[in-house]
Protein backbone atom coordinates (compact mmCIF):
# COMPACT_ATOMS: atom_id res chain seq x y z
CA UNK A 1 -77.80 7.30 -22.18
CA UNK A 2 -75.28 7.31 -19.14
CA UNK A 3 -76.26 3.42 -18.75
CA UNK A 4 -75.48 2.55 -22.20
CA UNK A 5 -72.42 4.40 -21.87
CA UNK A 6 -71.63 2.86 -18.33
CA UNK A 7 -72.31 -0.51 -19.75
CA UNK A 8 -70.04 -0.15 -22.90
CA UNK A 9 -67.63 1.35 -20.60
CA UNK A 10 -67.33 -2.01 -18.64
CA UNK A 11 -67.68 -4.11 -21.48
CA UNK A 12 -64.73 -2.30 -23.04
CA UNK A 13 -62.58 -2.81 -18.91
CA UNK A 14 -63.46 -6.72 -19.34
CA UNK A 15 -62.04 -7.54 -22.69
CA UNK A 16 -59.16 -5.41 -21.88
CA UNK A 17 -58.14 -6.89 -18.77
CA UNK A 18 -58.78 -10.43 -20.79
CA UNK A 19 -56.49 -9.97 -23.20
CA UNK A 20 -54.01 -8.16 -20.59
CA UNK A 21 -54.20 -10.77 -18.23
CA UNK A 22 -55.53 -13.75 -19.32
CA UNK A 23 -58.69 -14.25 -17.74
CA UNK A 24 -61.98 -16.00 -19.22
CA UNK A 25 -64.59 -14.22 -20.41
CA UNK A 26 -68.13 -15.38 -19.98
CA UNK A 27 -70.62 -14.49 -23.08
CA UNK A 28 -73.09 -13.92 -20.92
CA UNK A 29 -71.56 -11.59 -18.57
CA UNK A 30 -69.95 -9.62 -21.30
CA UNK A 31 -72.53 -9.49 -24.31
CA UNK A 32 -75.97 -9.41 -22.17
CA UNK A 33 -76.47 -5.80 -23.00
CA UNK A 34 -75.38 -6.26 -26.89
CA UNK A 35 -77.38 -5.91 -29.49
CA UNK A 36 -76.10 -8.41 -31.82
CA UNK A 37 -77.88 -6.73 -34.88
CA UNK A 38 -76.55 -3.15 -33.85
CA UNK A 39 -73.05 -4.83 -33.78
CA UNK A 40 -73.07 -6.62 -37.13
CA UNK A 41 -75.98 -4.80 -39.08
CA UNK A 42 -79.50 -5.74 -40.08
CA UNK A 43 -80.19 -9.27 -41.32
CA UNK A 44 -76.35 -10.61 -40.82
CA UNK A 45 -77.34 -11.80 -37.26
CA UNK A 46 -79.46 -14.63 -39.04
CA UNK A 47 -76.55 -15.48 -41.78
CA UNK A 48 -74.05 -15.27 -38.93
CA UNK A 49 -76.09 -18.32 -36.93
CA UNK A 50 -76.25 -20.10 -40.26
CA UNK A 51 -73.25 -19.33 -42.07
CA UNK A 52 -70.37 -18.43 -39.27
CA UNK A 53 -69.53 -21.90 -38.59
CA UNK A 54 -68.47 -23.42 -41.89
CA UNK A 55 -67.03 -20.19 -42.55
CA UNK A 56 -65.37 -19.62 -39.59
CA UNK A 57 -64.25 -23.38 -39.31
CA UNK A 58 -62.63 -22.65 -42.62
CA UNK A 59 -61.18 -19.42 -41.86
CA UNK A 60 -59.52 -20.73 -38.79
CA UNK A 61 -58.10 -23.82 -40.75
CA UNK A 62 -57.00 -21.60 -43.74
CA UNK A 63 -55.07 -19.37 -40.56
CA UNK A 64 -53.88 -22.65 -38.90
CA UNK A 65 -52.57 -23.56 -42.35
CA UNK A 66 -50.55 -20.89 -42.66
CA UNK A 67 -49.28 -20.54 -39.24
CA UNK A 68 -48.02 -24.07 -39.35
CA UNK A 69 -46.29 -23.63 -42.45
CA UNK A 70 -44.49 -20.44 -41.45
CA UNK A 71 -43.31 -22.33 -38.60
CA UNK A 72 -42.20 -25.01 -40.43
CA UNK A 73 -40.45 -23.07 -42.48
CA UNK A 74 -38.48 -21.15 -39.74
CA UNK A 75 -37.71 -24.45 -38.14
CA UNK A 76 -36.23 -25.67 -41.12
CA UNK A 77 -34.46 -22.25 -41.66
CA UNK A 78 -33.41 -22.43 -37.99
CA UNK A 79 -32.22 -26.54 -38.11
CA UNK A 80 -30.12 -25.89 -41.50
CA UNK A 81 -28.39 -23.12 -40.06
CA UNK A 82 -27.60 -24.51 -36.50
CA UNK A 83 -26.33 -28.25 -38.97
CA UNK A 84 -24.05 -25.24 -40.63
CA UNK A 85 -23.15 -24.39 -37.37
CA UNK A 86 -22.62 -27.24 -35.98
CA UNK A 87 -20.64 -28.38 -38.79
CA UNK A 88 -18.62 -25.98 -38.81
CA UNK A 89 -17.66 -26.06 -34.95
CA UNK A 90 -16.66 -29.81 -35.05
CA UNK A 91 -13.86 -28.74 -37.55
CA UNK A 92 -12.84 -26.18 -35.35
CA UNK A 93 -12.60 -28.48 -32.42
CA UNK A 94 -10.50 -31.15 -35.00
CA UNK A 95 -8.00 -28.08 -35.56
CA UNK A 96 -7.96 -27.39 -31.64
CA UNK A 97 -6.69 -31.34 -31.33
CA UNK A 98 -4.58 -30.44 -34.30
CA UNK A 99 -2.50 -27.59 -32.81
CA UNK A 100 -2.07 -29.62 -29.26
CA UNK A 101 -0.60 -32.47 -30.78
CA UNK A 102 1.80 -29.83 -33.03
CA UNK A 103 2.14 -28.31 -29.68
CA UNK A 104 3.33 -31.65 -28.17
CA UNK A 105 5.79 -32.42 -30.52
CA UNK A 106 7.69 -29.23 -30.43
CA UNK A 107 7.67 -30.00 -26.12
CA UNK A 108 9.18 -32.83 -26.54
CA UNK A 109 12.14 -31.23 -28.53
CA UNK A 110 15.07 -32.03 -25.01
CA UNK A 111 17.48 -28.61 -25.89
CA UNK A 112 16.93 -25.44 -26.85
CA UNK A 113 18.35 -25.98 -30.52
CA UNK A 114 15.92 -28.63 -30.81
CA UNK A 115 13.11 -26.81 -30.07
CA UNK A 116 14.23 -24.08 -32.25
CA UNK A 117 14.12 -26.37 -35.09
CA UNK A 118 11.06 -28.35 -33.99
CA UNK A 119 9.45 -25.04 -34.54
CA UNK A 120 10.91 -24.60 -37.93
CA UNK A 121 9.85 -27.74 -38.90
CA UNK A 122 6.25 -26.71 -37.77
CA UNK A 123 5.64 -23.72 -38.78
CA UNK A 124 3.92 -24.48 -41.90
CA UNK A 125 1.22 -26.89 -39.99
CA UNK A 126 1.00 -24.08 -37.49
CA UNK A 127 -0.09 -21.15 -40.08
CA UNK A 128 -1.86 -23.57 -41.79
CA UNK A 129 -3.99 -24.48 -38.98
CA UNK A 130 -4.33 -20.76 -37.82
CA UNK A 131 -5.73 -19.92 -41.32
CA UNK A 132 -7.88 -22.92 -40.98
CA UNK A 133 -9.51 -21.31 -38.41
CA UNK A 134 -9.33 -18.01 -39.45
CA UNK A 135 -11.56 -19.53 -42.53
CA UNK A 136 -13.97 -21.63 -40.63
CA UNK A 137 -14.62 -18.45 -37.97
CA UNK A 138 -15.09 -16.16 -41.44
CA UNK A 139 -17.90 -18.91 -42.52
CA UNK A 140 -19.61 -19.19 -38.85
CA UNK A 141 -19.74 -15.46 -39.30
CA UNK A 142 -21.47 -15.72 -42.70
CA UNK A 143 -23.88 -18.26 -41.40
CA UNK A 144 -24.73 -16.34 -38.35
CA UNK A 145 -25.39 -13.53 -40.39
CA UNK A 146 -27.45 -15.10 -42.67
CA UNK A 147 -29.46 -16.48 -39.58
CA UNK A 148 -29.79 -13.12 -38.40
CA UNK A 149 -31.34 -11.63 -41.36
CA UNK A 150 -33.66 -14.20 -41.58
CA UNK A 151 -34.58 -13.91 -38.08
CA UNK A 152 -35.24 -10.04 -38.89
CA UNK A 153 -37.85 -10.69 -41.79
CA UNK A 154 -39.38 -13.23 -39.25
CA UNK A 155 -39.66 -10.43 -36.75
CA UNK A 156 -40.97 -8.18 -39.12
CA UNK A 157 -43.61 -10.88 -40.13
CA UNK A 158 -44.68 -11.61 -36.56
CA UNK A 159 -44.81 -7.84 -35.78
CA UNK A 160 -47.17 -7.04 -39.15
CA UNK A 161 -49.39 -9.89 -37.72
CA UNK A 162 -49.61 -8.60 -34.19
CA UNK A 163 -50.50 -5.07 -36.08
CA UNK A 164 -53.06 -7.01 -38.08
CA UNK A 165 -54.64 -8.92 -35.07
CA UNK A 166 -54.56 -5.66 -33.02
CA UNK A 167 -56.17 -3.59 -35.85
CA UNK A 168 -58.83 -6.13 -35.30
CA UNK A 169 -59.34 -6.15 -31.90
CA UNK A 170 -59.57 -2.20 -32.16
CA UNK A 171 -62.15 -2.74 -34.24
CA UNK A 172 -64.56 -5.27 -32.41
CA UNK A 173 -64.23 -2.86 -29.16
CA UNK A 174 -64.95 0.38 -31.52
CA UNK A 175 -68.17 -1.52 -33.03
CA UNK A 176 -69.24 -1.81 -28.81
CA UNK A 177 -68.61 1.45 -28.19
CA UNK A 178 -70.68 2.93 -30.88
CA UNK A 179 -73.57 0.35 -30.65
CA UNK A 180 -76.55 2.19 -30.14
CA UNK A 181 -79.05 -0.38 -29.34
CA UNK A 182 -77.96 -1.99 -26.02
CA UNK A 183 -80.28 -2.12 -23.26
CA UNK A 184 -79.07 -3.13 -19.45
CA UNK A 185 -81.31 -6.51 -19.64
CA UNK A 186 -79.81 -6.78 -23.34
CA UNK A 187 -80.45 -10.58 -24.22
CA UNK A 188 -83.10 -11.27 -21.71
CA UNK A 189 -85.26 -8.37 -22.32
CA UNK A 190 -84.64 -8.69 -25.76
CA UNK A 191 -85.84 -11.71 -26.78
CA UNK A 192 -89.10 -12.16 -28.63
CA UNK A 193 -89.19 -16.06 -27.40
CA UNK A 194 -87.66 -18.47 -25.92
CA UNK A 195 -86.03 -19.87 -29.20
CA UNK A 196 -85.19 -16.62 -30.23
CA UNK A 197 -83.50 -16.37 -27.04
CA UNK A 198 -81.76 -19.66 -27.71
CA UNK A 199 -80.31 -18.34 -31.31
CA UNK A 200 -78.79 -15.22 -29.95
CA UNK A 201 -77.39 -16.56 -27.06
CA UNK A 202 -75.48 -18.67 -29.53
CA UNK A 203 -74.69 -16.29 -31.69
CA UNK A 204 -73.08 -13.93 -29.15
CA UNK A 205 -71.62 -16.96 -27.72
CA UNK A 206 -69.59 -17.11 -30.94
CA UNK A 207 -68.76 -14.11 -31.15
CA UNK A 208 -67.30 -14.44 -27.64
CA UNK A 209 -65.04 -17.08 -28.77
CA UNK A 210 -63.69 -15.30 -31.46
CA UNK A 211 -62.96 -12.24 -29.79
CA UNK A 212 -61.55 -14.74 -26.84
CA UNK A 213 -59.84 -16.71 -29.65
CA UNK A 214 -58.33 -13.31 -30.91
CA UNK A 215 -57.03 -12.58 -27.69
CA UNK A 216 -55.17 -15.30 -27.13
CA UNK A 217 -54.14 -15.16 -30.68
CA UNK A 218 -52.24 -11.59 -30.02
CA UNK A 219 -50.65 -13.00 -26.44
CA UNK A 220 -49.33 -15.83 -28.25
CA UNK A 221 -47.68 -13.78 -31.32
CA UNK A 222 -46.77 -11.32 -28.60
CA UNK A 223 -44.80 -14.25 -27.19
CA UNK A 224 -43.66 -15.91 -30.12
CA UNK A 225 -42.32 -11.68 -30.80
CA UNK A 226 -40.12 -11.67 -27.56
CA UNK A 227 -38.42 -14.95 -28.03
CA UNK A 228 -37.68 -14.16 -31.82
CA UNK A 229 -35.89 -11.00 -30.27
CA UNK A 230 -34.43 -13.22 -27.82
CA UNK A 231 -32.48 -15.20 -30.15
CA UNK A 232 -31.79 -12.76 -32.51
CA UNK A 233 -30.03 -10.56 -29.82
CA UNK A 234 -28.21 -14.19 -29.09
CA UNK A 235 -26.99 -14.40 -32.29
CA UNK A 236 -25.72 -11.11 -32.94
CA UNK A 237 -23.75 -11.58 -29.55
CA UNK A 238 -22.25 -14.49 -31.45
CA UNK A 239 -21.35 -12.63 -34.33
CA UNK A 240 -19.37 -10.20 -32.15
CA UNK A 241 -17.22 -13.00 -29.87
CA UNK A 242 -16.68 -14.55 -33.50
CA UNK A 243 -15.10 -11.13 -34.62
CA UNK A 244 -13.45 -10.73 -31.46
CA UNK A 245 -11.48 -14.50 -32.14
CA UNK A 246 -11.12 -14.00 -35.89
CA UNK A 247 -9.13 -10.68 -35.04
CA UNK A 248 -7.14 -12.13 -32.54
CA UNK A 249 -6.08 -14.96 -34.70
CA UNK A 250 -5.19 -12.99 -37.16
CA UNK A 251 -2.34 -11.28 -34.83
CA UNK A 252 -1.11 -14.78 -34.15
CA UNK A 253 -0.86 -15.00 -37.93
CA UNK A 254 1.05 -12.27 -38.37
CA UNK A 255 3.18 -13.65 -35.38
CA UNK A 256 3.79 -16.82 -37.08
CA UNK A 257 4.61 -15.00 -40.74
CA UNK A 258 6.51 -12.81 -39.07
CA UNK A 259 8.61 -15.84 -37.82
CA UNK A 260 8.52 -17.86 -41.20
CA UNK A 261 9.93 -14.75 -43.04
CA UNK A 262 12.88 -14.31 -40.89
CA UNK A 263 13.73 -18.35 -41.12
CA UNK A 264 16.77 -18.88 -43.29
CA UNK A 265 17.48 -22.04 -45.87
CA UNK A 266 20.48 -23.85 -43.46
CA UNK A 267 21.90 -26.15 -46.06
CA UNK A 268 24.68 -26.60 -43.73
CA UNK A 269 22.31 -27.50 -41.23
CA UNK A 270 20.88 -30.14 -43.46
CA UNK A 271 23.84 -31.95 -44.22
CA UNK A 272 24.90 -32.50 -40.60
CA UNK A 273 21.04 -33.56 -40.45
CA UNK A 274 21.48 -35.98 -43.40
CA UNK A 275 24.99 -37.08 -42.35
CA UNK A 276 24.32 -37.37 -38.25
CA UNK A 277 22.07 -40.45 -39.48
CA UNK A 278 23.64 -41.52 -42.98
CA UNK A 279 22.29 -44.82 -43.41
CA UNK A 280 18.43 -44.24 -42.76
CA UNK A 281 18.27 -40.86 -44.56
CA UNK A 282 20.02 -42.76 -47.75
CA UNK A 283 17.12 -45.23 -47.14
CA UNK A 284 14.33 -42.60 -46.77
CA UNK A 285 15.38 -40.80 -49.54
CA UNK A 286 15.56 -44.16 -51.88
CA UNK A 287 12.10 -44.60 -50.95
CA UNK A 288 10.88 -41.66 -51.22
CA UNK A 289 12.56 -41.33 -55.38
CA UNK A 290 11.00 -45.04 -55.87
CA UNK A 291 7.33 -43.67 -54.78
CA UNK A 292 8.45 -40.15 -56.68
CA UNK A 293 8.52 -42.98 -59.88
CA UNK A 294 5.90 -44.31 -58.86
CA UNK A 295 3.29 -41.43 -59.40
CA UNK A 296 4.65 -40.28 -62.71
CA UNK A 297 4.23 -43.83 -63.90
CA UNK A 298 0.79 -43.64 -62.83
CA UNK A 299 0.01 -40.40 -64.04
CA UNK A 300 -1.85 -40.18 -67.54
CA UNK A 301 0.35 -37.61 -69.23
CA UNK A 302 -0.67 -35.44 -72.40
CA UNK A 303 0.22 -36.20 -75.49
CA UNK A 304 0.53 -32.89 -77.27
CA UNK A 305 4.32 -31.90 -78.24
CA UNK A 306 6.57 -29.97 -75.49
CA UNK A 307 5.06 -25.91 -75.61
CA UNK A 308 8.51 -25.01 -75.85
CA UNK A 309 10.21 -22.18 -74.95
CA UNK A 310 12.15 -20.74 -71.99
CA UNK A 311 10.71 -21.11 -69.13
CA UNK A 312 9.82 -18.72 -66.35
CA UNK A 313 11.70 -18.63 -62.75
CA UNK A 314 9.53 -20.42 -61.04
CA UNK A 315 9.96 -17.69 -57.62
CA UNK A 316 9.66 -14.32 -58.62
CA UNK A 317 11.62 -12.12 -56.62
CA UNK A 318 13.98 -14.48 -55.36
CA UNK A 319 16.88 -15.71 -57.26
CA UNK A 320 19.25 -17.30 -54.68
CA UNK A 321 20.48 -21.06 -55.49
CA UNK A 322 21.18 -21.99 -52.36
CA UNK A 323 21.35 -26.15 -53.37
CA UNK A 324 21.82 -26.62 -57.05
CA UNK A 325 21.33 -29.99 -59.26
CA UNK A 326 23.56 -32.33 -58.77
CA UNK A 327 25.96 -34.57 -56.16
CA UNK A 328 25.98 -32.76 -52.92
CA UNK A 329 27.18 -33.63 -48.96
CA UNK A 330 30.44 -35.12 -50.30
CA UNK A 331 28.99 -37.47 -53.03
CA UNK A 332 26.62 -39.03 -50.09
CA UNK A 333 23.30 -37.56 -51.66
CA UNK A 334 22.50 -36.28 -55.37
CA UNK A 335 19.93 -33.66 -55.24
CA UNK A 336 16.96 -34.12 -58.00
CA UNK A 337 16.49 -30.47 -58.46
CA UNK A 338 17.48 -26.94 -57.30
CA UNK A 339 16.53 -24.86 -54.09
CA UNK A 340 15.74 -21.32 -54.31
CA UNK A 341 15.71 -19.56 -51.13
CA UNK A 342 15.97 -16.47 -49.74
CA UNK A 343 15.00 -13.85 -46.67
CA UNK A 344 11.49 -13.17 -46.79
CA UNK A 345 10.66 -15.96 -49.33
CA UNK A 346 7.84 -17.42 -47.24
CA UNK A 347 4.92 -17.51 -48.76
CA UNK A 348 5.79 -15.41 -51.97
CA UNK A 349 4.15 -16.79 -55.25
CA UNK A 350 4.99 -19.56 -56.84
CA UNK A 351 4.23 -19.75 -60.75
CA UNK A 352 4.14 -22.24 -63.39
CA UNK A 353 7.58 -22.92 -65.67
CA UNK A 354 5.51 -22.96 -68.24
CA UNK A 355 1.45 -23.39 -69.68
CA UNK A 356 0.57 -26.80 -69.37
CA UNK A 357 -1.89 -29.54 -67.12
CA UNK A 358 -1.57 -29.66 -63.23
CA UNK A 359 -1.15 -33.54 -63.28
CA UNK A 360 -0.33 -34.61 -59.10
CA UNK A 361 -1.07 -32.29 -56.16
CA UNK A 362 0.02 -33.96 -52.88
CA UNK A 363 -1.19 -31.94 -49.89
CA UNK A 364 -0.42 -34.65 -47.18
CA UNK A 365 2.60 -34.83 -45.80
CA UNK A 366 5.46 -36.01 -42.81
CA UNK A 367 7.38 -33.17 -41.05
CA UNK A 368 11.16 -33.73 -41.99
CA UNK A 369 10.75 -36.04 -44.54
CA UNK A 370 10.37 -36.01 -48.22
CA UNK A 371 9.15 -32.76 -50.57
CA UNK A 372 5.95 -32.17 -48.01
CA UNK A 373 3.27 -30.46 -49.91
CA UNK A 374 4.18 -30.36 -53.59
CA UNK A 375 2.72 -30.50 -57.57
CA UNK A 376 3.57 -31.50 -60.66
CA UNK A 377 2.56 -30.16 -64.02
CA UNK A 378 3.11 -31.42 -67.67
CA UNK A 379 4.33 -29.17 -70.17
CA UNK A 380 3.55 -31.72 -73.30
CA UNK A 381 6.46 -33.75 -75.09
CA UNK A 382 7.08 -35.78 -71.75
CA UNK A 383 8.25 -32.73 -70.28
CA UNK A 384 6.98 -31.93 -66.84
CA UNK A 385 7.99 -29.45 -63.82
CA UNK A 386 7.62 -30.23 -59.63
CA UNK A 387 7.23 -27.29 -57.24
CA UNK A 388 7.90 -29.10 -53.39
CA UNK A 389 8.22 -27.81 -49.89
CA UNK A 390 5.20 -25.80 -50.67
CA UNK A 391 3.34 -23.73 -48.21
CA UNK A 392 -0.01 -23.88 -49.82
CA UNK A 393 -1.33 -25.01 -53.36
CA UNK A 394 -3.66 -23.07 -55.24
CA UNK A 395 -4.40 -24.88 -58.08
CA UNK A 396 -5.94 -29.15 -58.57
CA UNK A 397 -5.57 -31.85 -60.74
CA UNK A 398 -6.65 -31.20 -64.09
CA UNK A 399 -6.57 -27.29 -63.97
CA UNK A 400 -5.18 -25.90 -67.36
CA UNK A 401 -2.37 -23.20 -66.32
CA UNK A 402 -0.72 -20.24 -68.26
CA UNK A 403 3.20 -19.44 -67.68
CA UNK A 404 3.83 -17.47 -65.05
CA UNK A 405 0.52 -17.86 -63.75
CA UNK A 406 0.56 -18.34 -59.67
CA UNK A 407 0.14 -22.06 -58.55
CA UNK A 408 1.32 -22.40 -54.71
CA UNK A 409 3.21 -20.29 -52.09
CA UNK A 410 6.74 -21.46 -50.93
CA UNK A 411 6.72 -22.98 -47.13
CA UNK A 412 9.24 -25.58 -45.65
CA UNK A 413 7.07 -28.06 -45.55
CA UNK A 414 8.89 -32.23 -45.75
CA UNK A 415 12.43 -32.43 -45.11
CA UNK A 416 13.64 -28.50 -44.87
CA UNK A 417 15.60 -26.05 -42.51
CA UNK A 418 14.20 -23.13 -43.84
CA UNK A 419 11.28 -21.89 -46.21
CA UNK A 420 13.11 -22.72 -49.93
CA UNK A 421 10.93 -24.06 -53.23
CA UNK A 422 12.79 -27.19 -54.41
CA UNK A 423 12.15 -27.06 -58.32
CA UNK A 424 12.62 -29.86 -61.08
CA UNK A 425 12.49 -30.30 -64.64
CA UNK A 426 11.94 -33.88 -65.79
CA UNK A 427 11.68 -35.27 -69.17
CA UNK A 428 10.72 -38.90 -69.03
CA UNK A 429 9.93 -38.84 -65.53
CA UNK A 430 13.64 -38.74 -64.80
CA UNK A 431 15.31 -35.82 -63.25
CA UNK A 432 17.62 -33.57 -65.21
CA UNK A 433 19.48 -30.27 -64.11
CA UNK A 434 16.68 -27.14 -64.48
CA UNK A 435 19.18 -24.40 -64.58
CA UNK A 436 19.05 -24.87 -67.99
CA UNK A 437 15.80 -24.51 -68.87
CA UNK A 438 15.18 -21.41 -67.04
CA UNK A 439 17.90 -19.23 -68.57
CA UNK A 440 16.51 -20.72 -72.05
CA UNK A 441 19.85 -22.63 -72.95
């Protein structure tokens, strides 16, 4: 009894330090005191040496099967995410270029003045661009964390099947331990014949290579465990820098807000601007009426009678005509519209005259020249609105909108020396004074 014990003892030492540590395990060595009938019950020993191999062949296919297509699966998880990613980065690296060449042009401003009003002129690309990235860090974020929770249920997976393969491992060395019918000389001694010596040693040699096979099996999900924590912990890491940057350019923001808010509408400023280079302003602003005419000839306008009505201020809040309709800068330039203006007007809501079809949106645009980012909407009966000098738009082409209803957010984007919304009424496609129309005359 103490040598069975002894012997099941070491038997138990060897597969241990295999799986611990790697090392090969001889069948002979390790299962010539087993009694392969006392391990697997009477009569399976002789279905085991006919029946284990297809079986077993299948078994290990079936588990191959659906290793390889959990891997796939992760690696196709793991490539979509890092394209995201990736995706996601370059457009943060165009924004970088972005704010160094805004960057440049306000350095090349030669006085102080200048500068000043090079950064006027800016400050619309410059919050736009910080929101840009404020936006794409938000989405890296949501990525990331989508990665990460997919990388936990993969963790989770690879830990239930380390649980599984360990569960069975207990079990093989529990079935040793308790096997009653070992002898020291084991296979030897045990064998009736020579052939029956022949068709156990095979069968306990297969039994050796599964347990060996089950071995490895745990050191390599064991692995696979570790590096899935590895890059899990890499990602959450990310996550947190991505927090850390989103904050922080959030205060700059705030910073440039702050410094839109407290710009003023100059129209002083803009007629010495206009008049300190008459001739090519006149010219710019020629061309830019001519392609004006151009889009509403182009545009496909409805055909449904005027909604009528008075229509609604266009900038709630703010009620300051600081340029009206009509011949202004001593009879040198006729303005197309009015300007609304007034401290604190960046980036308040801009709304719709009136219900009608968002026909033009124009988001590109020059710095100090023409209406920047604008829209136009028709109201029906050839009657149509513009909204320029925009900050953002929050409505496209083809959008049905209610009066009142919010469409952009004044900026000073174009030709402007302060944040203002330059607003027209046109019936026709040609201009006419909108003072009118708002106070319902």
């Amino acid at each position: 009894m103490y040598k069975k014990r002894r012997v099941r003892l070491a038997l138990i030492l060897v597969l241990c330090a295999t799986f611990l540590f790697g090392g090969p395990v001889q069948p002979i060595s390790v299962y010539a005191n087993l009694d392969v009938e006392g391990i697997l019950g009477t009569g399976e020993s002789e279905a085991l040496s006919e029946e284990s191999s297809d079986k077993a062949s299948e078994a290990e296919s079936a588990q191959e099967s659906s290793a390889k297509a959990t891997a796939q699966t992760t690696g196709n998880a793991r490539n979509k995410y890092q394209g995201q990613i990736n995706d996601i980065n370059d457009k943060l690296k165009n924004l970088d270029v972005e704010k160094k060449e805004i960057q440049k042009s306000i350095n090349e401003a030669k006085t102080a003045k200048e500068k000043e009003l090079a950064n006027k002129n800016y400050i619309d690309q410059q919050i736009g661009v910080t929101k840009s990235e404020i936006s794409l860090l938000m989405e890296r974020i949501e990525v990331l964390e989508q990665q990460i929770a997919d990388k936990e249920e993969d963790i989770s997976q690879k830990q239930a099947d380390i649980d599984h393969s360990y569960a069975q491992f207990k079990t093989r060395l529990r079935a040793l331990q308790i096997s009653d019918n070992g002898t020291q000389l084991g296979l030897i001694l045990g064998a009736s014949d020579f052939a029956d010596f022949l068709s156990k040693a095979e069968i306990v040699s297969r039994i050796a290579e599964h347990d060996q096979e089950l071995m490895r099996k745990l050191t390599g999900q064991r692995g696979e465990l570790e590096q899935a924590k590895a890059e899990l912990e890499l990602s959450r890491q990310d996550v947190e820098k991505d927090r850390e940057e989103t904050e922080q350019k959030k205060q700059t923001l705030n910073v440039q807000l702050n410094a839109a808010a407290v710009a003023v509408y100059n129209l002083e400023q803009m007629e010495k601007e206009y008049l300190a280079d008459l001739a090519k302003n006149q010219a710019e602003t020629k061309a830019m009426e001519k392609e004006l005419n151009s889009i509403y000839e182009r545009i496909k306008w409805d055909e449904n009678p005027y909604v009528g009505g008075e229509m609604a201020w266009p900038a709630p809040g703010f009620y300051k005509i600081s340029s009206p309709y009509g011949s202004r800068f001593g009879g040198r330039d006729f303005h197309t519209g009015m300007d609304i203006a007034g401290t604190g007007i960046y980036g308040s809501s801009i709304v719709a005259a009136n219900s009608g079809t968002v026909k033009f949106v124009n988001t590109s645009y020059t710095v100090g020249r023409g209406y920047g980012i604008y829209l136009i909407v028709d109201h029906g009966g050839t009657y149509s609105t513009l909204y320029a000098h925009c900050s953002s738009i929050v409505v496209k082409v083809g959008d049905k909108v209610e009066k009142g209803q919010k469409i952009a957010e004044v900026g000073s984007t174009g030709w402007s020396t302060g944040p203002h919304l330059h607003f027209e009424v046109r019936k026709n496609g040609v201009h006419t004074n909108p003072l009118p129309y708002v106070q319902g005359k």
